[in-house]
Protein backbone atom coordinates (compact mmCIF):
# COMPACT_ATOMS: atom_id res chain seq x y z
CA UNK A 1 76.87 114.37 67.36
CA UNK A 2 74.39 113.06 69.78
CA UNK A 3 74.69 112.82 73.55
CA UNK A 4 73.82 109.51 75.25
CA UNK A 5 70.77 109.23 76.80
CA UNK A 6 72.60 109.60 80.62
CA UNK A 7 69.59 107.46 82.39
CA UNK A 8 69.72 104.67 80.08
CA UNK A 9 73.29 104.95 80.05
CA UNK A 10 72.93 104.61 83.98
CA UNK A 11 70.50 101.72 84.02
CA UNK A 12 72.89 99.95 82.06
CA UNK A 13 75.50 100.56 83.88
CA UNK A 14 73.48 99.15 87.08
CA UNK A 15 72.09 95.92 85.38
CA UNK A 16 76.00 95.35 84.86
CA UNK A 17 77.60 96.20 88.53
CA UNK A 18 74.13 93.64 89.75
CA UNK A 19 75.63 91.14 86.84
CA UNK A 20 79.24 91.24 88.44
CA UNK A 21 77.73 90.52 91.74
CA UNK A 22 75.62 87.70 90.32
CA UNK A 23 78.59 86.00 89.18
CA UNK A 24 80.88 86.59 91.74
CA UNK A 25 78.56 84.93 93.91
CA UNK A 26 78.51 81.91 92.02
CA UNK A 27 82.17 81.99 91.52
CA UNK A 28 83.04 81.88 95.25
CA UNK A 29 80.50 78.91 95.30
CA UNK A 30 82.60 77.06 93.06
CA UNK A 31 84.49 74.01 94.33
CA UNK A 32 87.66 73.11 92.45
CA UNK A 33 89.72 69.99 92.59
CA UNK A 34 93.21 69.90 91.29
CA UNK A 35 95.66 67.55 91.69
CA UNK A 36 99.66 66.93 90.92
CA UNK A 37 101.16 64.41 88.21
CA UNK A 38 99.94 61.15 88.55
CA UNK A 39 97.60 62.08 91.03
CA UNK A 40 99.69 61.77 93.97
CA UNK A 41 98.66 65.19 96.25
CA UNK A 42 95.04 66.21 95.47
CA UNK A 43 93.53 69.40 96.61
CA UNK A 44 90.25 71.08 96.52
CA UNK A 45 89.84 74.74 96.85
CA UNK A 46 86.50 77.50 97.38
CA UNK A 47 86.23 79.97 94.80
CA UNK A 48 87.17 82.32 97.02
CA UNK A 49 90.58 80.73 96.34
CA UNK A 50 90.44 79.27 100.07
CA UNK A 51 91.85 75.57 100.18
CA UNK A 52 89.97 73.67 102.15
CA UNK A 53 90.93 70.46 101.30
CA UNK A 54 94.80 68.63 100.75
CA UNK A 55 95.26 65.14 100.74
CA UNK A 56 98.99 63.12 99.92
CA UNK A 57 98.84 59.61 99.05
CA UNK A 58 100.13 57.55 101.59
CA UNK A 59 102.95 55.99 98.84
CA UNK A 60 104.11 59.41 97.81
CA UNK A 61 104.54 59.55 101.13
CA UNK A 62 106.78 56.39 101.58
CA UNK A 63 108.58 57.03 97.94
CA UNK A 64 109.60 60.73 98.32
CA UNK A 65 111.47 63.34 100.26
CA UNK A 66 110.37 66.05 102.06
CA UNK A 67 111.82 68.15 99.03
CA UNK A 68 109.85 65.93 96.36
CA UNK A 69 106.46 66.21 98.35
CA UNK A 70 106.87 70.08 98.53
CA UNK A 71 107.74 70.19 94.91
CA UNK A 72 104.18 67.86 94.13
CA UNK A 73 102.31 69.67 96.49
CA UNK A 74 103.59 73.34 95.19
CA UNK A 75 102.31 71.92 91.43
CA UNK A 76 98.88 70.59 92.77
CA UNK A 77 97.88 74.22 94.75
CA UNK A 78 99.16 76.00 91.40
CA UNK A 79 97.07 73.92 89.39
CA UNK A 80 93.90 74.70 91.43
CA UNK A 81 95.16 78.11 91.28
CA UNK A 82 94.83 77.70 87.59
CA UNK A 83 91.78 75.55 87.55
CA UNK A 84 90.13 78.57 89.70
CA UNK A 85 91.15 81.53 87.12
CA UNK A 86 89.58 79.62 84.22
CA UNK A 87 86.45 78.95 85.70
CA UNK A 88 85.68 82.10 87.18
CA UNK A 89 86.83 84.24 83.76
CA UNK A 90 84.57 81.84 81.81
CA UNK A 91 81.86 82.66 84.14
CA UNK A 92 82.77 86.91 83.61
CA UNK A 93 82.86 85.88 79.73
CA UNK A 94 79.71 86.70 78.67
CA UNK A 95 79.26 90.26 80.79
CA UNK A 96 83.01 91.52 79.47
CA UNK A 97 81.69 90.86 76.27
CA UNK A 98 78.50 92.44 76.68
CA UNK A 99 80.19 95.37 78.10
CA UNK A 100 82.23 95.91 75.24
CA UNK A 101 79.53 96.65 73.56
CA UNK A 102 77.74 99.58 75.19
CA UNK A 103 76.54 102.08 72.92
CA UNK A 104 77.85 105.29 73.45
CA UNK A 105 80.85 104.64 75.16
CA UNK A 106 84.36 105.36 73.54
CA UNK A 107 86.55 102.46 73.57
């Protein structure tokens, strides 16, 4: 059995860890938009998961309840919350799959 060569080993663990940072970067520059059914609350989000952005149609407003609104508003920020995930693991893609792959490393 044959050791890993420890510098290599090393090196690739750093081109990885400056890979992560790479994308996490561009991750928190993402801007997602997500809205409720039928459009009615819309609301746009940093990928940082910071909202920065919520906006109610003024009918929704007129043709529901305080309860109703929360209940459209609660399924707009989860589907940004969603949106958000799925961008930022298909941006990680690529490096987890790379990573599963280093030689000499017991999985």
């Amino acid at each position: 059995m044959t050791l890993p060569d420890v510098e290599a080993l090393m090196a690739q663990v750093q081109a990885q860890q400056d890979e992560v940072l790479r994308i996490q970067k561009s991750v928190e520059r993402l801007e997602i938009k997500a809205s409720s059914r039928d459009d009615e609350v819309r609301v746009t989000l940093s990928g940082t998961g910071d909202f920065t952005e919520i906006s109610i149609d003024p009918q929704a407003l007129r043709r529901y309840d305080t309860h109703q609104l929360s209940d459209l508003l609660v399924e707009a920020v989860n589907a940004g919350i969603i949106k958000l995930r799925q961008a930022s693991a298909a941006k990680f893609a690529p490096l987890i799959e790379s990573a599963s792959g280093i030689e000499g490393v017991d999985q």
